[in-house]
N, C-alpha and C. Protein backbone atom coordinates (compact mmCIF):
# COMPACT_ATOMS: atom_id res chain seq x y z
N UNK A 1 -81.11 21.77 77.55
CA UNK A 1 -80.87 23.17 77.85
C UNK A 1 -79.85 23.28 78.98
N UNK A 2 -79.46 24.24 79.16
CA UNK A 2 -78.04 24.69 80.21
C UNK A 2 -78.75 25.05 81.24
N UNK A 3 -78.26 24.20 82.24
CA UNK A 3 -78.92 23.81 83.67
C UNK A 3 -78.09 24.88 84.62
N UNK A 4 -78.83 25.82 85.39
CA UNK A 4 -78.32 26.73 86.16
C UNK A 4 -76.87 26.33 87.02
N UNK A 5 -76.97 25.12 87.49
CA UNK A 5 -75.75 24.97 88.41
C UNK A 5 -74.85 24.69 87.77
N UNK A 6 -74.88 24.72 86.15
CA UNK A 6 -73.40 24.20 85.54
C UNK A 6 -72.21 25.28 85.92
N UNK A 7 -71.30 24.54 86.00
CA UNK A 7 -70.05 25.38 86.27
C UNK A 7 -69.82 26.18 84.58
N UNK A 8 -68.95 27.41 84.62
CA UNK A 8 -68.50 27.90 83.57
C UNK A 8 -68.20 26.91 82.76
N UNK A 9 -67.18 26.11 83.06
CA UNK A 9 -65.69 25.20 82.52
C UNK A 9 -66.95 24.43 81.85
N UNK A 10 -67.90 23.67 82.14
CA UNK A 10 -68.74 22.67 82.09
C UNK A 10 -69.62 23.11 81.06
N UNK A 11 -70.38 24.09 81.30
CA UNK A 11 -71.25 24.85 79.87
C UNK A 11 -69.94 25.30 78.88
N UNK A 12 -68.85 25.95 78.58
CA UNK A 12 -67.94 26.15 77.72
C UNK A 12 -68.11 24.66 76.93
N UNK A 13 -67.50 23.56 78.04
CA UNK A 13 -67.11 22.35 77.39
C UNK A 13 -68.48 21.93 76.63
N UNK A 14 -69.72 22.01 77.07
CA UNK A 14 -71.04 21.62 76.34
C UNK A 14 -70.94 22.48 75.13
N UNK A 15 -70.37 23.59 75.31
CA UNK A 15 -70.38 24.62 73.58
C UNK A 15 -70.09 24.05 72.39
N UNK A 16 -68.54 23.82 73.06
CA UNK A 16 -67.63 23.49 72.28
C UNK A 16 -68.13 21.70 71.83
N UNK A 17 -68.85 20.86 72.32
CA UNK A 17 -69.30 19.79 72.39
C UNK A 17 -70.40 19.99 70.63
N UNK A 18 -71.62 21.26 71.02
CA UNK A 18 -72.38 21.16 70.36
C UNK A 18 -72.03 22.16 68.95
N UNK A 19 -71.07 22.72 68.63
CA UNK A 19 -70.49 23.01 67.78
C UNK A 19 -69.45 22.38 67.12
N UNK A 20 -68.90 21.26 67.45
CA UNK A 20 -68.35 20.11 66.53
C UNK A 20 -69.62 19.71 66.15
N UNK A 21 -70.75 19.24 66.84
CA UNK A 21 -71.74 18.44 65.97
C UNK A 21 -72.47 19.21 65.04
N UNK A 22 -72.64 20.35 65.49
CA UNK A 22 -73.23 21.76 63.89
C UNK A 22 -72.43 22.08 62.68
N UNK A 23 -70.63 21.48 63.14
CA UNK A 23 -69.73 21.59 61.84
C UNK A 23 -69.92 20.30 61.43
N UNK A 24 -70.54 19.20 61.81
CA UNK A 24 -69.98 17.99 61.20
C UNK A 24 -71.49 17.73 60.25
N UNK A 25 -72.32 18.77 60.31
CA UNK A 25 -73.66 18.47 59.32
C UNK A 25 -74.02 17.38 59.02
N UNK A 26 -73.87 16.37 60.30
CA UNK A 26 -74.70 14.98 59.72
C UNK A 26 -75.65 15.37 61.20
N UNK A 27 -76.64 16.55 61.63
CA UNK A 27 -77.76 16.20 62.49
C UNK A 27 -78.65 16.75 61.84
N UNK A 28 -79.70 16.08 62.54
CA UNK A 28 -80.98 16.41 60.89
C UNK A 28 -81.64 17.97 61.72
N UNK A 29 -81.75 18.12 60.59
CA UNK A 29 -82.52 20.15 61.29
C UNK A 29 -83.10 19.95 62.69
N UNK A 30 -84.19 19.38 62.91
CA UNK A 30 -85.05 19.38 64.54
C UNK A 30 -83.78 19.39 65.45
N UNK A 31 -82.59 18.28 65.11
CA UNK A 31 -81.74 18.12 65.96
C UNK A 31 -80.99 19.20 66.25
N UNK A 32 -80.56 19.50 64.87
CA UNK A 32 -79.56 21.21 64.73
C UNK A 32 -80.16 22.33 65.34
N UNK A 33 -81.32 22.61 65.57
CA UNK A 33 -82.19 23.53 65.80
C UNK A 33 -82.11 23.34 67.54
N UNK A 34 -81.99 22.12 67.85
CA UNK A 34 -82.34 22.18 69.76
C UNK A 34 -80.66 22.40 70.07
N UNK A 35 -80.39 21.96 69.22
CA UNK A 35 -78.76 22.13 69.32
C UNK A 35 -78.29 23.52 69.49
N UNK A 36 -78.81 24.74 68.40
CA UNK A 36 -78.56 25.42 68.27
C UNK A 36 -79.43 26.51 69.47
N UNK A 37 -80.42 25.95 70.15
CA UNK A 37 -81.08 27.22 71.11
C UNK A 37 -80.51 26.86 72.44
N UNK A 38 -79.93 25.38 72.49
CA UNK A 38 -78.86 24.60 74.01
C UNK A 38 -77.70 25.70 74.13
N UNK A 39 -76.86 26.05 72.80
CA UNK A 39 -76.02 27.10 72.72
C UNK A 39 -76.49 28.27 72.90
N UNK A 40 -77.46 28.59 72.97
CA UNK A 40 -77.71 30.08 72.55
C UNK A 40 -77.89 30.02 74.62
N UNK A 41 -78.69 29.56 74.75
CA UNK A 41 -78.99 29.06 76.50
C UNK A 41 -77.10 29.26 77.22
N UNK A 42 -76.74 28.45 76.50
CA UNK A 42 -75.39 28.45 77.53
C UNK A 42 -74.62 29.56 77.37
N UNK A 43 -74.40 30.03 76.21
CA UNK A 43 -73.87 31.13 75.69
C UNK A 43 -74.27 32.35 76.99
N UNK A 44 -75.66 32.62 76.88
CA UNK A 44 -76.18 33.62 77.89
C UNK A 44 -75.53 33.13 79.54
N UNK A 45 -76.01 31.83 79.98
CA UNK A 45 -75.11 31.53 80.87
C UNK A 45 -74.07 31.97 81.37
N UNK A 46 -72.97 31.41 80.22
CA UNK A 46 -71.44 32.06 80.09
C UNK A 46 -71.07 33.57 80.32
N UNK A 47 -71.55 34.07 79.84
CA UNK A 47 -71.94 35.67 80.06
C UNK A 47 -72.60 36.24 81.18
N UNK A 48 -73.37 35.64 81.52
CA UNK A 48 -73.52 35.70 82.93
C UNK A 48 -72.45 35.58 84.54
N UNK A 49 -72.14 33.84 84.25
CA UNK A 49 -70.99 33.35 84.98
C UNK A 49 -70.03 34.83 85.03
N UNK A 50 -69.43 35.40 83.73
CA UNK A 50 -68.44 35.70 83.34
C UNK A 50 -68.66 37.29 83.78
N UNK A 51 -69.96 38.14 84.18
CA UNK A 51 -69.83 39.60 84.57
C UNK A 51 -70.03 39.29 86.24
N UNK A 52 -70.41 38.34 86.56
CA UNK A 52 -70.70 37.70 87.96
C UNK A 52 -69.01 37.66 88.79
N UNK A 53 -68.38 37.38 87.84
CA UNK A 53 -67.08 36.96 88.29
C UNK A 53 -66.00 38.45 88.09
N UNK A 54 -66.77 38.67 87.13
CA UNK A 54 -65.56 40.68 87.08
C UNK A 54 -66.24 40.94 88.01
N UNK A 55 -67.68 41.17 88.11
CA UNK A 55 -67.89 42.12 89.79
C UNK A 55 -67.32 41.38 91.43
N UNK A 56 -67.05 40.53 90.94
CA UNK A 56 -66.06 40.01 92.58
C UNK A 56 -64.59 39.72 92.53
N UNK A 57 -64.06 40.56 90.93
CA UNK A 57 -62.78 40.18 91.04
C UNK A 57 -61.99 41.26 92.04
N UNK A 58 -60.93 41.32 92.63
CA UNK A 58 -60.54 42.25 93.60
C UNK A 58 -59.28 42.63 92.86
N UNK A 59 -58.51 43.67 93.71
CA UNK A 59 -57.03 43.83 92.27
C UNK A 59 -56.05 44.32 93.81
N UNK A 60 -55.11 44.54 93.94
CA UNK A 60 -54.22 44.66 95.00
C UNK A 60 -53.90 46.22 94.57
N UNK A 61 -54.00 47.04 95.71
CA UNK A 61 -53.59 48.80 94.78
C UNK A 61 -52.64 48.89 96.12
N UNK A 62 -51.51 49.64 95.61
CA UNK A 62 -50.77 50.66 96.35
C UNK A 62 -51.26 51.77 96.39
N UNK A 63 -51.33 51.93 97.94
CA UNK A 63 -51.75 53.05 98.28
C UNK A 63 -50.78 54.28 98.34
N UNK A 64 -51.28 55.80 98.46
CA UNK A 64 -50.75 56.54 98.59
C UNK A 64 -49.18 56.37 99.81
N UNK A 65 -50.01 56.27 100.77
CA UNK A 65 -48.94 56.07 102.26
C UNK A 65 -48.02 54.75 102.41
N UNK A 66 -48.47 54.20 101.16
CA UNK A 66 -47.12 52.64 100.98
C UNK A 66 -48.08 51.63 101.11
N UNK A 67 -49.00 51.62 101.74
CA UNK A 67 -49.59 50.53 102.07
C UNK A 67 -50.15 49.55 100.83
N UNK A 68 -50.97 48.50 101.29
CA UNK A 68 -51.55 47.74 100.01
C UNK A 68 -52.94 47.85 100.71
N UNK A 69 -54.15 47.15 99.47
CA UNK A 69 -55.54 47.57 99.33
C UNK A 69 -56.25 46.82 98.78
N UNK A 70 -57.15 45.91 98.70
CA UNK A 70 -58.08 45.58 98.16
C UNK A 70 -59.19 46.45 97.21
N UNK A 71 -59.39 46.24 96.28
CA UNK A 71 -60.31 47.19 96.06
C UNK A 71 -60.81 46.75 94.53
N UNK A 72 -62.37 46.94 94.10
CA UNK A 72 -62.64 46.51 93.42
C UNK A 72 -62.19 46.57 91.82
N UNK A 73 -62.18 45.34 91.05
CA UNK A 73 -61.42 46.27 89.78
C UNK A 73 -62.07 46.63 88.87
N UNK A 74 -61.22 48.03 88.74
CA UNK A 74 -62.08 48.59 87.25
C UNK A 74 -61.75 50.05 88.16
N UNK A 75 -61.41 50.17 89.81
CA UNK A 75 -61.53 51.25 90.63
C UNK A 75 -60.71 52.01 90.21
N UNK A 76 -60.37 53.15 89.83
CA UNK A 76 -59.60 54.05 89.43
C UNK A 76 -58.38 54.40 90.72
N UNK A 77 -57.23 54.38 90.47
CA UNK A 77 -56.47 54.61 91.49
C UNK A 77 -55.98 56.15 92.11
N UNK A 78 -55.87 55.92 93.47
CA UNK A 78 -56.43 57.46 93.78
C UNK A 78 -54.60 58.12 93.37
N UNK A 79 -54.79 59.24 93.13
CA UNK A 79 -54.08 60.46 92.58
C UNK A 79 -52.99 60.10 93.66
N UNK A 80 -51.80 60.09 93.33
CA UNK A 80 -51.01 60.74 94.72
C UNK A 80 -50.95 62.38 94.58
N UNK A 81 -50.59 62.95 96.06
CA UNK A 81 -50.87 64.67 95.81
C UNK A 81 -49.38 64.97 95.95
């Protein structure tokens, strides 16, 4: 199963690992089956990692008065008047 401290890059690479062995249909069902809930585990992971990382992405905004800004993204940029 997908061990909490895996890095993104690291569970991706385990995906992609256990989906060559689900296309290559030589693992016998019990195998395909732990195979297939290891993915389903990392998958959620990944998705995790991955809204974890939009809520701390930052975006650079120009501000009204010239300046620059940090600010979270997705933030709507304010109006100039």
């Amino acid at each position: 199963m997908a061990k909490k401290t895996m890095t993104f890059e690291a569970a991706l690479g385990r995906l992609e690992e256990i989906l060559r062995m689900l296309e290559d249909g030589e693992c016998p069902l019990a195998d395909a089956l732990k195979l297939y809930e290891e993915g389903v585990s990392l998958v959620r992971s990944c998705t995790q990692l991955l809204d974890q990382a939009e809520q701390t992405v930052k975006m650079l905004q120009l501000q009204p008065d010239g300046s620059a800004a940090l600010v979270d993204f997705g933030t709507p940029a304010e109006e100039e008047a």
